[in-house]
Protein backbone atom coordinates (compact mmCIF):
# COMPACT_ATOMS: atom_id res chain seq x y z
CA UNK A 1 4.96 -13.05 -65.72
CA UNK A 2 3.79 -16.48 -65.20
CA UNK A 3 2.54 -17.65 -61.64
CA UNK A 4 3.02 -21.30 -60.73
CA UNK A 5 0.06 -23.98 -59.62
CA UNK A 6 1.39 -23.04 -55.91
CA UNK A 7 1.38 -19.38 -56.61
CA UNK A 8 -2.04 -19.67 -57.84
CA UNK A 9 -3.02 -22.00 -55.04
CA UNK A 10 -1.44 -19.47 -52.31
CA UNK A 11 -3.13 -16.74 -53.67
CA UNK A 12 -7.04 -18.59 -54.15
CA UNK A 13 -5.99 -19.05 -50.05
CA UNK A 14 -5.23 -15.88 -49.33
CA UNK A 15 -8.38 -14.56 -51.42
CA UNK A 16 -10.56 -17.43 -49.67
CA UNK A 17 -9.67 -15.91 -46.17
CA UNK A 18 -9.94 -12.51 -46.87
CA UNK A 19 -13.53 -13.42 -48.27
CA UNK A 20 -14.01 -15.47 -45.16
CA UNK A 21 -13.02 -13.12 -42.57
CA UNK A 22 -15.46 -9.92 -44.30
CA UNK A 23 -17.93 -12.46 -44.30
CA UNK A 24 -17.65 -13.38 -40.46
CA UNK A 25 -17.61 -9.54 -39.96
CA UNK A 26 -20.92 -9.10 -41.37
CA UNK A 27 -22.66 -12.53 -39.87
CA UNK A 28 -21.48 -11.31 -36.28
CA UNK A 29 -22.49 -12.14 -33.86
CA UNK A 30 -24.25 -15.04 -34.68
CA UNK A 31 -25.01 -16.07 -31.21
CA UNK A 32 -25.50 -14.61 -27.64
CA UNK A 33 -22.69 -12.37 -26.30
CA UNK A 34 -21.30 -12.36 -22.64
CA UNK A 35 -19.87 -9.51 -21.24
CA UNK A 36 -17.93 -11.07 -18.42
CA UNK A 37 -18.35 -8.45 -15.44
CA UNK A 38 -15.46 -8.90 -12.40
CA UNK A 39 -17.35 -6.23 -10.87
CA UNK A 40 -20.06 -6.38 -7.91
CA UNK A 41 -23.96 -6.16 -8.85
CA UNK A 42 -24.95 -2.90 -8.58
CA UNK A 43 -21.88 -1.25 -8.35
CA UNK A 44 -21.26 2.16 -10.63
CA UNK A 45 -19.29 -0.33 -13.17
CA UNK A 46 -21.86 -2.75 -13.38
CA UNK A 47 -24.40 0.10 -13.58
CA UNK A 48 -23.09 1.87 -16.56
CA UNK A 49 -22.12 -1.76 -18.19
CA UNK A 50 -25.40 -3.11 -17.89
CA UNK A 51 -27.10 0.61 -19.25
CA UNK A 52 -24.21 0.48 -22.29
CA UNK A 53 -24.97 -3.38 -23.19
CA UNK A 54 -29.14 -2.79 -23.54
CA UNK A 55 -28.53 -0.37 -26.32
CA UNK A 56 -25.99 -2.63 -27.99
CA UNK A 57 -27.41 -5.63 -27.47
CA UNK A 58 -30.78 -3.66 -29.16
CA UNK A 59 -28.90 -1.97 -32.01
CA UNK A 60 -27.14 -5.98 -33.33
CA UNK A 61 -30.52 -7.63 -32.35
CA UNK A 62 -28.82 -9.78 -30.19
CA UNK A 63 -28.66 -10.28 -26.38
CA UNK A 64 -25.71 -9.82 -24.16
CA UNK A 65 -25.42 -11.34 -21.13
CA UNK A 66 -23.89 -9.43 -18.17
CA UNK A 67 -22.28 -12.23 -15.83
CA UNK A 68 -20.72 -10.63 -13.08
CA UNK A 69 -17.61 -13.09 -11.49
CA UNK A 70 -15.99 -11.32 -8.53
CA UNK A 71 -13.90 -13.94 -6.87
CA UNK A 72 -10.21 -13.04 -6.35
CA UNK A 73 -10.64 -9.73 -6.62
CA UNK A 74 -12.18 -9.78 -10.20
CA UNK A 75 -9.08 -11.90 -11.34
CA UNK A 76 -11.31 -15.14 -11.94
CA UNK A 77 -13.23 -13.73 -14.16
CA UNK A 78 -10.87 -11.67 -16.12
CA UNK A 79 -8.67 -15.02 -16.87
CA UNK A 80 -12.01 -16.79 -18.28
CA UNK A 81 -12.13 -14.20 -20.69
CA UNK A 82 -8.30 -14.33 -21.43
CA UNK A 83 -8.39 -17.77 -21.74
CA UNK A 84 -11.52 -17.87 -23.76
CA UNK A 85 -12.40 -19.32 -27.53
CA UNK A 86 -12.13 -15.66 -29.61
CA UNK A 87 -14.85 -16.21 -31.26
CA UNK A 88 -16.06 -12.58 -30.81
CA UNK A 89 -19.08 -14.15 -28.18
CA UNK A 90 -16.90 -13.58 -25.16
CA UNK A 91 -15.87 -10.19 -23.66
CA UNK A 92 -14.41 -8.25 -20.52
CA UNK A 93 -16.01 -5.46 -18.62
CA UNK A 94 -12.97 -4.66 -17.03
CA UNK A 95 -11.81 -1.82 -14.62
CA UNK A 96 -8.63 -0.27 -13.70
CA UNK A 97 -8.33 -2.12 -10.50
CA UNK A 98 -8.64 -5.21 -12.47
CA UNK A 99 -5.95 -3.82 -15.22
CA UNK A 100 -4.18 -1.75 -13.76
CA UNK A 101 -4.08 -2.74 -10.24
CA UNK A 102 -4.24 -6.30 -9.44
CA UNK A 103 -1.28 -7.05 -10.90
CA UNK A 104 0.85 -4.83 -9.09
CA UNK A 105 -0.11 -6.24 -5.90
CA UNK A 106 -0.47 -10.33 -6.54
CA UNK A 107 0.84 -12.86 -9.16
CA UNK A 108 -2.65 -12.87 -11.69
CA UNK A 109 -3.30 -15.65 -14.27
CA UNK A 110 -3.15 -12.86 -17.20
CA UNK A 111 -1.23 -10.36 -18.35
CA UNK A 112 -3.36 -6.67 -18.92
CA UNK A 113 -1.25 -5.52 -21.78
CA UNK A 114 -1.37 -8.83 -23.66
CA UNK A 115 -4.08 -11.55 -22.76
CA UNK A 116 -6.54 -9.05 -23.98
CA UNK A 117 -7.33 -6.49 -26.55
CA UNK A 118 -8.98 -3.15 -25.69
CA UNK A 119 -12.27 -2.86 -28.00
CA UNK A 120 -13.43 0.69 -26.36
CA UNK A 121 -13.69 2.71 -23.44
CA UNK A 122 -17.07 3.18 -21.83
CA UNK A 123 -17.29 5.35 -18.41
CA UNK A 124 -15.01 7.41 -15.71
CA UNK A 125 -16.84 6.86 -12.49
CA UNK A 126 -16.18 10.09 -10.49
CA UNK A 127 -15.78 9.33 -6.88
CA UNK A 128 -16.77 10.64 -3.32
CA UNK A 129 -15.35 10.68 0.38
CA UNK A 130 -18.45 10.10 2.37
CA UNK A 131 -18.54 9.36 5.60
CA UNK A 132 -21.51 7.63 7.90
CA UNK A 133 -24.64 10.15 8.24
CA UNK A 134 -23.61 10.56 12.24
CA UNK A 135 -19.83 10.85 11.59
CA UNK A 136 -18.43 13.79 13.35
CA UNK A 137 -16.23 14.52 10.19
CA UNK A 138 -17.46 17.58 8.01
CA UNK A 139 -14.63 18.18 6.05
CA UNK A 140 -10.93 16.70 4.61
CA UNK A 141 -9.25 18.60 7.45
CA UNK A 142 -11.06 17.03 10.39
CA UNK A 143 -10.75 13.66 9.21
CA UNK A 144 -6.57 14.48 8.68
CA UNK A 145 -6.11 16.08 11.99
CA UNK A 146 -8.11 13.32 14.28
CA UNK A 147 -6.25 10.60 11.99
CA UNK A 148 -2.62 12.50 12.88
CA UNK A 149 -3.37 13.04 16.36
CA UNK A 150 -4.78 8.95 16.73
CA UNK A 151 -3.28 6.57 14.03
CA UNK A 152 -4.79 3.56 12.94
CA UNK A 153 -8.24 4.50 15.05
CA UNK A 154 -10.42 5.40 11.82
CA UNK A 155 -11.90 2.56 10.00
CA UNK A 156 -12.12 2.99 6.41
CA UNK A 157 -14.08 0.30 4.02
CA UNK A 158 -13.45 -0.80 0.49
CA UNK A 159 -14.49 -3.35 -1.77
CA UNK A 160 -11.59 -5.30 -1.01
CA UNK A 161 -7.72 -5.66 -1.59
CA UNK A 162 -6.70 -3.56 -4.47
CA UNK A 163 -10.09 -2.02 -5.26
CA UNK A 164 -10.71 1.38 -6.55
CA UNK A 165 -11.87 2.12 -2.85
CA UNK A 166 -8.38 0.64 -1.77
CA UNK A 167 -6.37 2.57 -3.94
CA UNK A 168 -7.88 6.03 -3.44
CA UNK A 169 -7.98 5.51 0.76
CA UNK A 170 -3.97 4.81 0.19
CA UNK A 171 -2.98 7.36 -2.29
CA UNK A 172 -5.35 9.15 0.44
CA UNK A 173 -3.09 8.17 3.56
CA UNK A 174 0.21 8.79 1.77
CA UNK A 175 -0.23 12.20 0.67
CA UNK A 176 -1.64 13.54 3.93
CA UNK A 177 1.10 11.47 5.76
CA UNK A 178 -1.98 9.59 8.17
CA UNK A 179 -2.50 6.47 8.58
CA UNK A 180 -5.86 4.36 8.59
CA UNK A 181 -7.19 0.74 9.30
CA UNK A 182 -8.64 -1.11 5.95
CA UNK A 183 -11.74 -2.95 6.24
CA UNK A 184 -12.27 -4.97 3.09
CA UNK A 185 -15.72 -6.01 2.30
CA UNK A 186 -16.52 -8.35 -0.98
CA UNK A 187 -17.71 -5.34 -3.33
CA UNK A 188 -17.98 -1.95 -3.57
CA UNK A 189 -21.80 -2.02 -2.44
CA UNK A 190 -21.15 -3.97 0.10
CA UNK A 191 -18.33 -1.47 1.68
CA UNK A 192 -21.02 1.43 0.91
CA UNK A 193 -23.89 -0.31 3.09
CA UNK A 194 -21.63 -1.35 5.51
CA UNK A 195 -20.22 2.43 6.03
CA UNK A 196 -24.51 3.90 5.80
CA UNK A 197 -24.69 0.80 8.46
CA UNK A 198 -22.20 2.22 10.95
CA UNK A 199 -19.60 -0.75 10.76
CA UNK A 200 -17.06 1.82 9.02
CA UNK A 201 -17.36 5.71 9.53
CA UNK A 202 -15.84 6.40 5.85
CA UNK A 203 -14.65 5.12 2.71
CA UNK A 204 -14.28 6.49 -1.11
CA UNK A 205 -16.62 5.62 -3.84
CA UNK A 206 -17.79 5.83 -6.70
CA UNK A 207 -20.62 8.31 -6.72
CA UNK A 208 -22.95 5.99 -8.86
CA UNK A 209 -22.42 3.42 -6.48
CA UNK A 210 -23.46 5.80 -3.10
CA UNK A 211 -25.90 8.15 -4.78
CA UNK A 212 -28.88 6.35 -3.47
CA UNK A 213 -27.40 6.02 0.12
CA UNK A 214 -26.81 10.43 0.03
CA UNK A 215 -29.85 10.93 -0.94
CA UNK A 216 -31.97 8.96 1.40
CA UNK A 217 -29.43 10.84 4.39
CA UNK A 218 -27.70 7.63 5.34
CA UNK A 219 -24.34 8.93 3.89
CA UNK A 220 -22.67 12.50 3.71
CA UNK A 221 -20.51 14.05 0.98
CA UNK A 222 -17.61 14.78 2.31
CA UNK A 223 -15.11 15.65 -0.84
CA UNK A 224 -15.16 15.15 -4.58
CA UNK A 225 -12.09 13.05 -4.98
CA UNK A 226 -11.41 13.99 -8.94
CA UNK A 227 -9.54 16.86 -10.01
CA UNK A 228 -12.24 19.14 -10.51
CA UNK A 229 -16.03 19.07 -8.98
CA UNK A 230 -19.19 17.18 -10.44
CA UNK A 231 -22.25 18.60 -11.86
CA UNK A 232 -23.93 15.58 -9.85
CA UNK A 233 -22.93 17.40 -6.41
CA UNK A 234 -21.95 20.71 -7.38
CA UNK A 235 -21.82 22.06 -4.39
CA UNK A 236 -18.87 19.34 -2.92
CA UNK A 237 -15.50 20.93 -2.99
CA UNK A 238 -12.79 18.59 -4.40
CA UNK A 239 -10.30 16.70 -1.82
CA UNK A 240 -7.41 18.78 -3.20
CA UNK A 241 -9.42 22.22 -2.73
CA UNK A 242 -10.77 21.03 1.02
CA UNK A 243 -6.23 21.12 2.27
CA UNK A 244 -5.16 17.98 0.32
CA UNK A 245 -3.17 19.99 -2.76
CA UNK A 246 -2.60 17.62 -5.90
CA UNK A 247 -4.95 14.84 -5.03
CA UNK A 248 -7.18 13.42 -7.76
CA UNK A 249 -8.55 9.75 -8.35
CA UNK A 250 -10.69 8.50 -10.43
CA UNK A 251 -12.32 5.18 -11.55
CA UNK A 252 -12.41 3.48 -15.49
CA UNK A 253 -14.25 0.87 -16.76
CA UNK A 254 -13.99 -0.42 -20.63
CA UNK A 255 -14.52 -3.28 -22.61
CA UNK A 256 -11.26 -5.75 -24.09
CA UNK A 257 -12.18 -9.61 -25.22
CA UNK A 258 -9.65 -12.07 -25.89
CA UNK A 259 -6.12 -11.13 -27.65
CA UNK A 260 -7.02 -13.06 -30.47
CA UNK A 261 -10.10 -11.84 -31.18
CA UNK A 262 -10.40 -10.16 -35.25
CA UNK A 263 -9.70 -6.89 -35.67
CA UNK A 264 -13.49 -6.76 -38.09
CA UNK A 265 -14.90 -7.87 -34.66
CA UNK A 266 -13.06 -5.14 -32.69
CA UNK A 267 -14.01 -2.38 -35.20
CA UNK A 268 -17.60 -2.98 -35.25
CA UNK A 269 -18.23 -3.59 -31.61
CA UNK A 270 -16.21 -0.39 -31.08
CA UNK A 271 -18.14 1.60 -32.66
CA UNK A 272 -20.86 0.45 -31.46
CA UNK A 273 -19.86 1.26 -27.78
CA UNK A 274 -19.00 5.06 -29.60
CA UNK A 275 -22.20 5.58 -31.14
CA UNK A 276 -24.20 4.58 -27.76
CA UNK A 277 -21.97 6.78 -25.84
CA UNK A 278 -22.67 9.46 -28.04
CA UNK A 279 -27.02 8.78 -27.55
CA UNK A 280 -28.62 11.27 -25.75
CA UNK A 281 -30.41 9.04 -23.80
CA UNK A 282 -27.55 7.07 -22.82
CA UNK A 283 -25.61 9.95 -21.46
CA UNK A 284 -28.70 11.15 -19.44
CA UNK A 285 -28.70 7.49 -18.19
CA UNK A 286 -25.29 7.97 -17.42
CA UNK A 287 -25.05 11.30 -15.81
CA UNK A 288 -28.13 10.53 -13.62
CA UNK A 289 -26.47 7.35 -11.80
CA UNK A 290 -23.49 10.12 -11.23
CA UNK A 291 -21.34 8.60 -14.48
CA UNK A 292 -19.82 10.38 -16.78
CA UNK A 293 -19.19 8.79 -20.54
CA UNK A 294 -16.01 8.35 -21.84
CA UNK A 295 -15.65 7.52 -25.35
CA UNK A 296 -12.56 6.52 -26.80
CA UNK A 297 -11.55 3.95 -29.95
CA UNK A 298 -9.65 0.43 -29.19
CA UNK A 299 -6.31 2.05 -30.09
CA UNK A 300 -6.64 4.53 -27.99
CA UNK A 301 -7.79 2.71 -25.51
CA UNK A 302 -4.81 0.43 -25.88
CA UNK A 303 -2.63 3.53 -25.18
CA UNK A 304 -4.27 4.70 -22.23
CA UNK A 305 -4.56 1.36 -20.76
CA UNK A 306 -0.69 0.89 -21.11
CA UNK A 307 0.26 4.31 -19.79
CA UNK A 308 -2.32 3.41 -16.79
CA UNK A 309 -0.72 0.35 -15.99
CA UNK A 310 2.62 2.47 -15.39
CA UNK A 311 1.01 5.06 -13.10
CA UNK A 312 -0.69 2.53 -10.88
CA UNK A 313 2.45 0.79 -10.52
CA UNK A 314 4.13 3.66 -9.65
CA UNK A 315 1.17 5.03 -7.35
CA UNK A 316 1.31 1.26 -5.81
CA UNK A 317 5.26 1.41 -5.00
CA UNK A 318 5.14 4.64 -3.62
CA UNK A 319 2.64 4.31 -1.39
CA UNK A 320 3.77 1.08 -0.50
CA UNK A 321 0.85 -0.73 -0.92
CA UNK A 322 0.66 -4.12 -0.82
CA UNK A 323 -1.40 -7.31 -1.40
CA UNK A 324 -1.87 -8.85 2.57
């Protein structure tokens, strides 16, 4: 069979690209990354971002910038990445309140199942109930008698509208059939001094986040707020064990860049996030600033994103929470 000057022509193109595109996979990166953080400094997804990055940036030889944009609830900083050049230099630290949440509550200038595409998971932050160090409340029942006997009178803080904090105080409220008053600070450490200060008696969070505030006595444990306990706090019974039957919440953060970013960039960053999850050292990292690991490859990260997005839009509407 004879092939035409075009076919030949097409097919020098198509062999051209190919070339091209194994060779960009190889030569990346070829310049500082950013991993775009909508997260607060110091909070349990900046922690295990930041502890995550260092090994990557170590094992390519080249640095990665963490730069943390919280404005608008982490939406600001999520669109600069969706709207960014994918040039595999730019990526997302997102969470699920950023993913999964957000845009549930408020018109956002991205879409989470297609302005981005998921490169690989990298922690569950387990999270706590704690309460202010001289809080009357000991337990999950206290706290849901007093708030069914005087509505609205307990304060509860978050790291604003939407946050994981947010969410897990509602899902809270609706399943015990009590209400609360939401205090809505700029960031999840923010909402955790603020509660160790006195200006809130109690609020969820992540335990990475409050770990340093329990252990220097400013904060008390109050319940685990995953399904089952933490080797972190042993000893804390879970929300659903302490009278609240079913309850479980728990936090995600992961890693997406731009939807048109290559899929050689995808597979090698992915398994780069993989291999340092699977590092000894990382995972005592981890563990030790209460987070747990949580491998998983971009497709099936892509699932579980998608299927997240459902349940928090279905958690949102049916605890009617809303965006004021």
């Amino acid at each position: 069979m004879r092939i035409s000057n075009i076919g030949k022509v097409f097919i020098c193109v198509c062999l051209a690209m190919g070339a091209s595109q194994q060779l960009f996979a190889q030569s990346w990166p070829s310049k500082p990354i950013t991993f775009v953080t909508p997260l607060a400094v110091g909070s349990a997804s900046d922690v295990a971002l930041r502890i995550v990055s260092e090994q990557i940036a170590s094992n390519l030889g080249q640095s990665i910038l963490i730069d943390n944009q919280t404005g608008a609830s982490g939406a600001i900083g999520a669109e600069k990445v969706a709207n960014a050049t994918p040039d595999g230099s730019i990526f997302c630290g997102c969470n699920n309140a950023i993913l999964g949440v957000l845009p549930h509550l408020r018109k956002v200038p991205y879409n989470s199942l297609k302005s981005f595409k998921p490169i690989g998971m990298v922690a569950v932050l387990p999270t706590v109930l704690v309460v202010n160090v001289d809080s009357p409340f000991k337990s999950v029942k206290e706290i849901i008698e007093y708030a069914k006997n005087n509505p609205g009178k307990i304060e509860y803080a978050s790291g604003g509208v939407g946050s994981p904090q947010h969410i897990a105080m509602a899902m809270f409220e609706s399943m015990a059939g009590v209400k609360f008053t939401h205090v809505p600070y700029k960031g999840a450490s923010q909402a955790a001094v603020a509660v160790a200060g006195g200006e809130a008696p109690i609020m969820f969070n992540a335990i990475g986040t409050v770990l340093p505030l329990i252990k220097s006595g400013k904060l008390r444990p109050i319940a685990i707020a995953g399904s089952q306990r933490t080797p972190v706090m042993p000893d804390i019974p879970t929300v659903s064990e302490s009278g609240l039957t079913g309850y479980s919440y728990a936090s995600w953060v992961g890693i997406v860049g731009p939807a048109g970013v290559s899929d050689e960039v995808v597979t090698k960053l992915s398994g780069l996030i993989q291999k340092t999850l699977s590092s000894p050292e990382i995972i005592k990292r981890l563990n030790d600033s209460g987070i747990d690991p949580f491998p998983m490859s971009a497709s099936q990260m892509s699932a579980f994103i998608a299927a997240d997005y459902q349940r928090m839009g279905k958690l949102i509407k049916d605890a009617g929470i809303t965006g004021d």
